[in-house]
Protein backbone atom coordinates (compact mmCIF):
# COMPACT_ATOMS: atom_id res chain seq x y z
CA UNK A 1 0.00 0.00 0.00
CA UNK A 2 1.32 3.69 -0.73
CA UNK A 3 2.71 4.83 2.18
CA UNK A 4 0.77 8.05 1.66
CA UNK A 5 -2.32 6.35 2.61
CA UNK A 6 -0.85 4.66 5.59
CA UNK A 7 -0.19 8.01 6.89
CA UNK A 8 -3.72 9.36 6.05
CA UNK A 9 -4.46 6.39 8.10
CA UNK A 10 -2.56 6.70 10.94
CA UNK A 11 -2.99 10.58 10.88
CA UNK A 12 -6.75 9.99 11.09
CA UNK A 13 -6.74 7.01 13.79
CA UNK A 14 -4.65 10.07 16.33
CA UNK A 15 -7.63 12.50 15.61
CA UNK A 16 -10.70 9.94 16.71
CA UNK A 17 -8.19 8.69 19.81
CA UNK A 18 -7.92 12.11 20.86
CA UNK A 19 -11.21 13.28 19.58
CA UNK A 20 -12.37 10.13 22.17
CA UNK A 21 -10.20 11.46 24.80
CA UNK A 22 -11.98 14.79 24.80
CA UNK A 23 -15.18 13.38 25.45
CA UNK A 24 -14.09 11.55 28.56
CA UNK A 25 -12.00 14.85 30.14
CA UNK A 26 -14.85 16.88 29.18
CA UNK A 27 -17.09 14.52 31.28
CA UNK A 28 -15.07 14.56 34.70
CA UNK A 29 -12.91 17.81 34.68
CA UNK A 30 -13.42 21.48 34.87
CA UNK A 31 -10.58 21.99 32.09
CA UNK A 32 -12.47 21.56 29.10
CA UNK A 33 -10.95 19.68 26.14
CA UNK A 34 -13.46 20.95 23.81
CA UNK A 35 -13.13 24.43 22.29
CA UNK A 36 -15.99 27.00 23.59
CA UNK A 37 -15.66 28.07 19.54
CA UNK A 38 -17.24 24.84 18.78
CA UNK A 39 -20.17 24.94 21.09
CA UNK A 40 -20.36 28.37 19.91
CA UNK A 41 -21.01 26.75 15.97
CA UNK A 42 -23.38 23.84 17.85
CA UNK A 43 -25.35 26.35 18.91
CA UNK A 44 -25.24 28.70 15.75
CA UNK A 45 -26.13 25.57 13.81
CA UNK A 46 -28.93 25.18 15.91
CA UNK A 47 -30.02 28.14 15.22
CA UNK A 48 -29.90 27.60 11.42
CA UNK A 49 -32.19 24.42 11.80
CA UNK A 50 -34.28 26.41 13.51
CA UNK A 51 -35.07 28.88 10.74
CA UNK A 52 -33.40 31.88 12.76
CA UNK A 53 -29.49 33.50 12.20
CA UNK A 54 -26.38 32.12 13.17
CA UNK A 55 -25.79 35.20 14.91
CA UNK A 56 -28.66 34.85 17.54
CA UNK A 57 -25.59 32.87 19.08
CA UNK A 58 -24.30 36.31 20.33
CA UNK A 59 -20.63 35.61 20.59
CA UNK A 60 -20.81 33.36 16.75
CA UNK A 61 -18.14 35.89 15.02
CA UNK A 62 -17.88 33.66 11.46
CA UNK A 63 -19.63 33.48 7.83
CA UNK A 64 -22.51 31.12 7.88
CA UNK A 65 -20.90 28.63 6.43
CA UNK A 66 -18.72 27.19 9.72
CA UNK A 67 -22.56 26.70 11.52
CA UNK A 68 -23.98 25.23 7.92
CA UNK A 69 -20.95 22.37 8.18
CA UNK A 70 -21.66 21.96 12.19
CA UNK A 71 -25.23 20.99 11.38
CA UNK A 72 -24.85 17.06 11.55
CA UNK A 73 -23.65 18.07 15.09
CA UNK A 74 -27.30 18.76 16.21
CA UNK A 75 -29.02 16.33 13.76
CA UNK A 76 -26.52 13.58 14.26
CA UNK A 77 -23.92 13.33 16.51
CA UNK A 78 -21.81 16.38 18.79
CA UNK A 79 -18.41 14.72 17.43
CA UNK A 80 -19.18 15.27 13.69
CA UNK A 81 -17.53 18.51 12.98
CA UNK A 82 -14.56 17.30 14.74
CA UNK A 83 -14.49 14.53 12.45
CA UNK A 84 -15.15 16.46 9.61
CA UNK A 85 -12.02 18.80 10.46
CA UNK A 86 -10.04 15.85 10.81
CA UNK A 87 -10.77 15.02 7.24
CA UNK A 88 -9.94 18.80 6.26
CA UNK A 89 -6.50 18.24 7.85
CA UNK A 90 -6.15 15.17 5.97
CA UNK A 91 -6.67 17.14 2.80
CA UNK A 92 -4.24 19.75 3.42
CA UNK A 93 -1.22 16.99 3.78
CA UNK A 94 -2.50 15.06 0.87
CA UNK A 95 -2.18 18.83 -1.09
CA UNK A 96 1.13 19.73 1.02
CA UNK A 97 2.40 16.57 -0.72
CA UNK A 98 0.81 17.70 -4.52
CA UNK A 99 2.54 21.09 -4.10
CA UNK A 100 5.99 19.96 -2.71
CA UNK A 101 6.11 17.10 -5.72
CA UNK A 102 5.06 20.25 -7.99
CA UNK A 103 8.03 21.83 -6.79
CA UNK A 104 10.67 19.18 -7.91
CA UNK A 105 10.77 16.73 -4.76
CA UNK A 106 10.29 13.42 -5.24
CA UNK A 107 7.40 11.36 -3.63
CA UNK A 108 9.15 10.02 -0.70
CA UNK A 109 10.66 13.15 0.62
CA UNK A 110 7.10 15.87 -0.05
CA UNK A 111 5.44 13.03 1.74
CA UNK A 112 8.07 13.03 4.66
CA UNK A 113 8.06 16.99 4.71
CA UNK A 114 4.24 17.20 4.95
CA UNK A 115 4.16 14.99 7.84
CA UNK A 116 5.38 17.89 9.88
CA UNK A 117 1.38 18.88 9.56
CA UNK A 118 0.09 15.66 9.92
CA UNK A 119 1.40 14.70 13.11
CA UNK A 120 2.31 18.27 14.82
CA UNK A 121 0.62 17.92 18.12
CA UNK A 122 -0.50 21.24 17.89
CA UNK A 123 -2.66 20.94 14.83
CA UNK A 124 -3.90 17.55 16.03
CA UNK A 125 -5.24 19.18 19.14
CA UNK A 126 -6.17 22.43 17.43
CA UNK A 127 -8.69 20.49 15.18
CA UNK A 128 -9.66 17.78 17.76
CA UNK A 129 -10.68 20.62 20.64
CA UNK A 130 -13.23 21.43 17.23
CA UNK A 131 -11.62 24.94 16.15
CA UNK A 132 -12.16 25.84 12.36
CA UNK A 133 -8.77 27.22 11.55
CA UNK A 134 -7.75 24.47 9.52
CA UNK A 135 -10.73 25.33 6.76
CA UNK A 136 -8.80 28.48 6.56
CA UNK A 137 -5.75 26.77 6.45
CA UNK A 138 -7.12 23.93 3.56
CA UNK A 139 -8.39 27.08 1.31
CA UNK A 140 -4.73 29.02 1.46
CA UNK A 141 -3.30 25.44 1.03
CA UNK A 142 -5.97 25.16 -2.06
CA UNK A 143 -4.78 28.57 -3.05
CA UNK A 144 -1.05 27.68 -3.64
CA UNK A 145 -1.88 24.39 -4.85
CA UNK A 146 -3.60 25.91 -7.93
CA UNK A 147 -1.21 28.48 -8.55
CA UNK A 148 1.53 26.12 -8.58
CA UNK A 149 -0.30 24.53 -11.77
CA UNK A 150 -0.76 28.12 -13.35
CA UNK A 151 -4.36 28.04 -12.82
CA UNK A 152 -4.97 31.46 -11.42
CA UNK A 153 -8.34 31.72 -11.77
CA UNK A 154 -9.37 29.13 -9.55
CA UNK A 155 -6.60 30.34 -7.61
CA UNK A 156 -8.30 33.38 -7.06
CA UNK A 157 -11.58 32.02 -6.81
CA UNK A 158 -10.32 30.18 -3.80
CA UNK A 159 -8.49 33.16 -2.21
CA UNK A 160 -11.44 34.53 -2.29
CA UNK A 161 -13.24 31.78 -0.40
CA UNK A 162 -10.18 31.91 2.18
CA UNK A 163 -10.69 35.72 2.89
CA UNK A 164 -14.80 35.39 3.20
CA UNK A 165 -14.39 32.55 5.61
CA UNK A 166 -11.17 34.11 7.53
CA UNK A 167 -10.05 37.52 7.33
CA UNK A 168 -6.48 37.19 7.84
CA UNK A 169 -5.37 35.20 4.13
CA UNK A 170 -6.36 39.41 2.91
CA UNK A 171 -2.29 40.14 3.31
CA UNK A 172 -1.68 36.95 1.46
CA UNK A 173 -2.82 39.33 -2.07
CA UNK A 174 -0.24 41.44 -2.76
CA UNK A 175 2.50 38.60 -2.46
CA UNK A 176 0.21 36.18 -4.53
CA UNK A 177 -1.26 39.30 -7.21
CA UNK A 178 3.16 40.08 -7.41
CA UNK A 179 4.17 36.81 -7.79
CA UNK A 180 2.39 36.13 -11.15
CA UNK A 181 4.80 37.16 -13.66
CA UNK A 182 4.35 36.70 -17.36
CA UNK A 183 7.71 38.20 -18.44
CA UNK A 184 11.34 38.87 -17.26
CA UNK A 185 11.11 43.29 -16.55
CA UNK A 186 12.74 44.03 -13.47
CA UNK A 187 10.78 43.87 -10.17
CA UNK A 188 9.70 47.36 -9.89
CA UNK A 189 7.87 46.87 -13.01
CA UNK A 190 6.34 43.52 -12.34
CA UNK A 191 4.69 44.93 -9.33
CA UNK A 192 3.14 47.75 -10.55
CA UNK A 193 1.72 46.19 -13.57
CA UNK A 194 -1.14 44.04 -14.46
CA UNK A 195 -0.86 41.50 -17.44
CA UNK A 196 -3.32 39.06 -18.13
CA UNK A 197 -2.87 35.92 -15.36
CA UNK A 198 -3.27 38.92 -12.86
CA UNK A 199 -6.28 40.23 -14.01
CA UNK A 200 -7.84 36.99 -14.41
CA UNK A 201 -6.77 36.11 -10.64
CA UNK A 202 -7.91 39.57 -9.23
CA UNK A 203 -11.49 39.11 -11.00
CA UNK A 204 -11.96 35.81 -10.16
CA UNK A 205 -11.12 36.46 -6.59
CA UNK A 206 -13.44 40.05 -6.02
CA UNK A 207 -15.84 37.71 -7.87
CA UNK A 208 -15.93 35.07 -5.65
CA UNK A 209 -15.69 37.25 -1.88
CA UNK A 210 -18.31 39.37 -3.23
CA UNK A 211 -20.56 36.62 -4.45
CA UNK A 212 -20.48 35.14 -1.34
CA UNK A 213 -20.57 38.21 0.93
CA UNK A 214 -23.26 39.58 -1.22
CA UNK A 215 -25.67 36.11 -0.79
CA UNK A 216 -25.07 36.21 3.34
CA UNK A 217 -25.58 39.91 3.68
CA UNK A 218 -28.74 39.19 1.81
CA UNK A 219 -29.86 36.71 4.11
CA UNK A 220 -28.50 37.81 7.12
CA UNK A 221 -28.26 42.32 6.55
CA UNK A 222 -25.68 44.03 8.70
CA UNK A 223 -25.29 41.66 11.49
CA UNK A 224 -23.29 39.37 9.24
CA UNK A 225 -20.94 42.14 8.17
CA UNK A 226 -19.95 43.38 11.62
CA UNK A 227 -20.16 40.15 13.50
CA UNK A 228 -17.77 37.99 10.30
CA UNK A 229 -15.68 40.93 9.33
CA UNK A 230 -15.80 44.34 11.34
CA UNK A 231 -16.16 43.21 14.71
CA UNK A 232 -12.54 41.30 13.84
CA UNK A 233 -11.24 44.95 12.46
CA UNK A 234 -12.14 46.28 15.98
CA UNK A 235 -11.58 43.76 18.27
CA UNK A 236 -9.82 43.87 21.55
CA UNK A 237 -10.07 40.98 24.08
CA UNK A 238 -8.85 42.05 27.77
CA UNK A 239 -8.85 38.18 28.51
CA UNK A 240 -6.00 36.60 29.19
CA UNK A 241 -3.56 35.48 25.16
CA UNK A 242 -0.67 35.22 23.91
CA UNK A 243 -0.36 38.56 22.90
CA UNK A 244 2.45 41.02 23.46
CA UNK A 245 -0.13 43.97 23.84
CA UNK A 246 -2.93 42.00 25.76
CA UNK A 247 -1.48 44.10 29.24
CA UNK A 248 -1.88 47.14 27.53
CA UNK A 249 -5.32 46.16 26.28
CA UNK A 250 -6.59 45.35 29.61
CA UNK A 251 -4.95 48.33 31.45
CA UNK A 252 -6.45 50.88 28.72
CA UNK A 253 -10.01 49.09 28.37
CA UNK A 254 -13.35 51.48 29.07
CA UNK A 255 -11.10 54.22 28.06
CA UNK A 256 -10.92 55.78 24.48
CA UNK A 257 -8.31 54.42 22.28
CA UNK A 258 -4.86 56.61 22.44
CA UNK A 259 -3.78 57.15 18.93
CA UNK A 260 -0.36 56.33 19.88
CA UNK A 261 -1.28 52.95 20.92
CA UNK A 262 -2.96 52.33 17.75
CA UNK A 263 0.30 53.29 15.82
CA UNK A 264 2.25 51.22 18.16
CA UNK A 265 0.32 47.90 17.73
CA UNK A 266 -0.28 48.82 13.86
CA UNK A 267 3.03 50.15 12.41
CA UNK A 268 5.16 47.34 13.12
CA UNK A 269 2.94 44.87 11.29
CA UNK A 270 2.42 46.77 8.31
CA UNK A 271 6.01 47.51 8.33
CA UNK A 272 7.39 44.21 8.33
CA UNK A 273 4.29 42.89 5.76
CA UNK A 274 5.67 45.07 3.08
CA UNK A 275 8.84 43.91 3.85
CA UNK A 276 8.25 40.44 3.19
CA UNK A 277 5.60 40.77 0.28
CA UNK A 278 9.03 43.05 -1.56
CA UNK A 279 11.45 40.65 -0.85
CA UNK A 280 9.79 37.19 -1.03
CA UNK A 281 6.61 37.56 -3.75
CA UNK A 282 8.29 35.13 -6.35
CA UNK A 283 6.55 32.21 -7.28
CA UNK A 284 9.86 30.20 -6.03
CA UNK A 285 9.09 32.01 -2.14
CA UNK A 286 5.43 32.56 -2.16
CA UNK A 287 4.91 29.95 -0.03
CA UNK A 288 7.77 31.28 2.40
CA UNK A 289 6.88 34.76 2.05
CA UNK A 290 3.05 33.90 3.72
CA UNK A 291 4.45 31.74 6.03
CA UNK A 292 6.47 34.06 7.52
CA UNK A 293 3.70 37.13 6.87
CA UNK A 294 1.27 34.73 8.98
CA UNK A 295 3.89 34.33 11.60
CA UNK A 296 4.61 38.21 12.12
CA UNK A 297 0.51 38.32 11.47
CA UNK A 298 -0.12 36.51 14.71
CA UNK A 299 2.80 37.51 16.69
CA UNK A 300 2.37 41.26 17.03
CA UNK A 301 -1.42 40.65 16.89
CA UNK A 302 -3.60 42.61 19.62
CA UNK A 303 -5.29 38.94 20.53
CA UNK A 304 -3.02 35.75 19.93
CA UNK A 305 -4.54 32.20 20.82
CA UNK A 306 -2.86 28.88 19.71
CA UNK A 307 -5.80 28.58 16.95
CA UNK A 308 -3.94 31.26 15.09
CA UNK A 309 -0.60 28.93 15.21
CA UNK A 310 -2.72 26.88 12.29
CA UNK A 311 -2.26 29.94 9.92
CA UNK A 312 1.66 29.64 9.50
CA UNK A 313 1.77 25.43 11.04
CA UNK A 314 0.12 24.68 7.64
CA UNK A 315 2.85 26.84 5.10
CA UNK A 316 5.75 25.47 7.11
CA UNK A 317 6.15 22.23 5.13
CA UNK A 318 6.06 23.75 2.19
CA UNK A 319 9.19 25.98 3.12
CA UNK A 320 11.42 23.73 5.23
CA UNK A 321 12.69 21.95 1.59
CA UNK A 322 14.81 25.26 1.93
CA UNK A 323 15.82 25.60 5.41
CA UNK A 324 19.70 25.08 5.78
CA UNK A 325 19.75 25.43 9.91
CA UNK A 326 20.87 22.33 11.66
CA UNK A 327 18.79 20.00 13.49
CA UNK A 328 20.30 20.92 17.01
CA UNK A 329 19.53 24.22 15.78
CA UNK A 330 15.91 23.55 15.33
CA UNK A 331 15.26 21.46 18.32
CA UNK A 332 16.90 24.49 20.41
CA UNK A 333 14.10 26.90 18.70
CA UNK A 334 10.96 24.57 18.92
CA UNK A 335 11.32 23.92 22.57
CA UNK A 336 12.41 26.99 23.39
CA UNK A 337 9.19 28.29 21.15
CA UNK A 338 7.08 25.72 23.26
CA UNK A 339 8.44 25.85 26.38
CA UNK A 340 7.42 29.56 26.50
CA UNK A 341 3.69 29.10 25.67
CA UNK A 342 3.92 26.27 28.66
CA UNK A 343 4.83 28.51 31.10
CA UNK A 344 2.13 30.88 30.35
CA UNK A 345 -0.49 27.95 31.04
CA UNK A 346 0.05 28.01 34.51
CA UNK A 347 -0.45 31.97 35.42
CA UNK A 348 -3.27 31.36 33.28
CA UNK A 349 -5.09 28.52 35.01
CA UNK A 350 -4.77 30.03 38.58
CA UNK A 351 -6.69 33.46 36.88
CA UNK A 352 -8.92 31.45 34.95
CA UNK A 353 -10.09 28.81 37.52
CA UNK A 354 -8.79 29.49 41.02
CA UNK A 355 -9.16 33.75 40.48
CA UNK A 356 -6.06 34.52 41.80
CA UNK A 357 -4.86 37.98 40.01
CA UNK A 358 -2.18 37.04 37.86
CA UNK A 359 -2.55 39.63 35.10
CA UNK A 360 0.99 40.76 35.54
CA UNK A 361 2.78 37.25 35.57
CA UNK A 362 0.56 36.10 32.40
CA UNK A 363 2.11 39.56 30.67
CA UNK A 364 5.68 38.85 31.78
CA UNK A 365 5.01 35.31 29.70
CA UNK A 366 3.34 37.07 26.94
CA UNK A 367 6.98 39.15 26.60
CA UNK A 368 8.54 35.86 26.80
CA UNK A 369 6.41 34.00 24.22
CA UNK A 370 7.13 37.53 22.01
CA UNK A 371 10.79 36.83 22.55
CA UNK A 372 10.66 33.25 21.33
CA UNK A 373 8.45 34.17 18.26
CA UNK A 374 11.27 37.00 17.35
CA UNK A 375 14.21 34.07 17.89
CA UNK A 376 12.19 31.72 15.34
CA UNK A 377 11.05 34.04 13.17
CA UNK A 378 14.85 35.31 12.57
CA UNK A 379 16.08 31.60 12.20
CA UNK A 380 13.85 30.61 9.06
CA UNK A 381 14.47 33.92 7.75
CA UNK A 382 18.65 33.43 8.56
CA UNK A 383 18.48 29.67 7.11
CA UNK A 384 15.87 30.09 4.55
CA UNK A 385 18.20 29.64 1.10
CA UNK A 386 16.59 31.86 -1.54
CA UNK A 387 18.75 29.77 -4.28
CA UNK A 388 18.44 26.30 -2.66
CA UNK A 389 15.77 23.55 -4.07
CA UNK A 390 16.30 20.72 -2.99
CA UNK A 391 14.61 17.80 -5.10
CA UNK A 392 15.98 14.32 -5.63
């Protein structure tokens, strides 16, 4: 049997085992295995059945499709969205391996890169707890995969998809919309100016977010613009994350917004985003250039929670083929990049569930976990080769 398959296999037997665990810890402790987002799209799917609005769910903040695919849940069983984003993060290996083999590696080794998805705890237990970032994930995946072939239509049909369903693949355009080049001007040029496979993508792509946007705001007006896309624009969340600015956030909230805070938490993002779309948007880097775009995405985000790790987790394969650090190298990064987030659990669990105040202590962690994210995010771009491909 292909060994692909075994994999698929073996990646989907993990998911029901922990998808099975979940169940039983949700049953006897007060740390919940289950993500509150999925009860959240239970509930928002009940809704739907019930001839009403996802959005009578008052904290559902999604299109209408995640509650239309978490129907089963309340027809069938409360486990079938979790199995149906295990099969999702099935899909996005089996097209991590498509693209990689697209890109000159042989079977064996895209396989043995895109395992790095497949069996990263994180995404396991990021899709098993029943969060939805890995739909995001399969339509940027889906993206790439057709522009590898030179289909840019459906390329941007499905970019368009990916921004309707999750807001952040928008900064994924200007790398993608750069990075189809017909000719050999110099760079300046290319950037500028549209030729044919660009307009094709760029229409395809307004066609499809507006065709879809257009259809839910019919059905469901204004509260399905704000709640899916400019509640997300606005957002800040003085609970406890990840983020560097989360302190700040809670410190400053019931006050108006300072403009100097909002050019502190925006400048260095858009910054470094133009950075990496100028130096990276070549269809050789694309996938490298959004990897590391989601990563400095989610790290100087206002709110950072490990569902966001999904958005860079699922380009990494497709970029290691290039990576020239050493293994002790890596393995000093990762559980340095790990050990961080674990030591923010615990600050976290005595606020959360024993309300002890621990605000300060959870920031101190957050500067940690920042630190960490600046460490890895300088390795890949130290070791990433813009010359090497490796292939057989």
């Amino acid at each position: 049997m292909d060994s692909l398959y075994v994999h698929l296999f073996f990646g989907f037997t993990i998911r029901v085992i922990f998808i099975t665990y979940g169940i039983i810890q949700d049953s006897i402790s007060e740390v919940q295995f289950t993500d509150i987002d999925y009860k959240v799209f239970t509930d928002a799917a009940r809704n739907i059945i019930k001839g009403g609005s996802p959005y009578d769910t008052a904290t559902y903040r999604y299109p209408p499709l995640i509650a239309v695919l978490m129907i089963p849940n309340v027809l069938y069983h409360p486990c079938f969205g979790k199995i149906l984003l295990s099969f999702i993060d099935l899909a996005v290996y089996y097209l991590l391996c498509r693209i990689l083999a697209l890109q000159g590696l042989t079977k064996e080794r895209s396989k043995r890169f895109a395992l790095v998805w497949l069996y990263n705890p994180l995404s396991i237990v990021i899709t098993t707890r029943g969060n939805a970032d890995s739909v995001s994930a399969f339509f940027v995946i889906l993206t790439l995969y057709f522009f590898n072939r030179k289909w840019f239509s459906w390329a941007g049909v499905v970019h368009g998809i990916a921004v309707h369903i999750r807001l952040y693949p928008i900064v994924f355009s200007l790398p993608l919309y750069i990075s189809i080049i017909d000719s050999h001007e110099n760079k300046f040029i290319q950037m500028l100016f549209p030729n044919k496979s660009r307009i094709l993508f760029v229409a395809s792509c307004a066609l499809a977010f507006a065709g879809q946007t257009g259809l839910c705001y019919l059905l469901y007006g204004y509260e399905f613009l704000y709640e899916s896309f400019l509640y997300h624009l606005t957002r800040i969340d003085i609970r406890h994350n990840y983020s560097v600015y989360f302190y700040l956030n809670y410190l400053n909230y019931g006050s108006d917004p300072i403009l100097v805070n909002k050019v502190i938490t925006l400048l260095p993002i858009v910054v470094l985003l133009l950075a990496l779309a100028y130096f990276y948007s070549t269809p050789r880097h694309l996938a490298f250039c959004e990897m590391s775009m989601a990563f400095v995405l989610v790290m100087f985000n206002s709110v950072v929670t490990c569902q966001y790790f999904i958005w860079y987790l699922s380009l990494l394969p497709l970029c290691l083929p290039k990576m020239t650090c050493s293994w002790k190298e890596l393995f000093l990064v990762s559980n340095f990049w790990f050990a961080s987030q674990a030591a923010w659990l615990l600050p976290a669990y005595l606020l959360e569930f024993k309300s002890m105040d621990t605000y300060l202590y959870i920031w101190i962690q957050c500067l940690v976990f920042f630190w960490a994210n600046v460490i890895v995010l300088t390795s890949f771009i130290r070791s990433y080769d813009v010359k090497k491909v490796k292939s057989k």
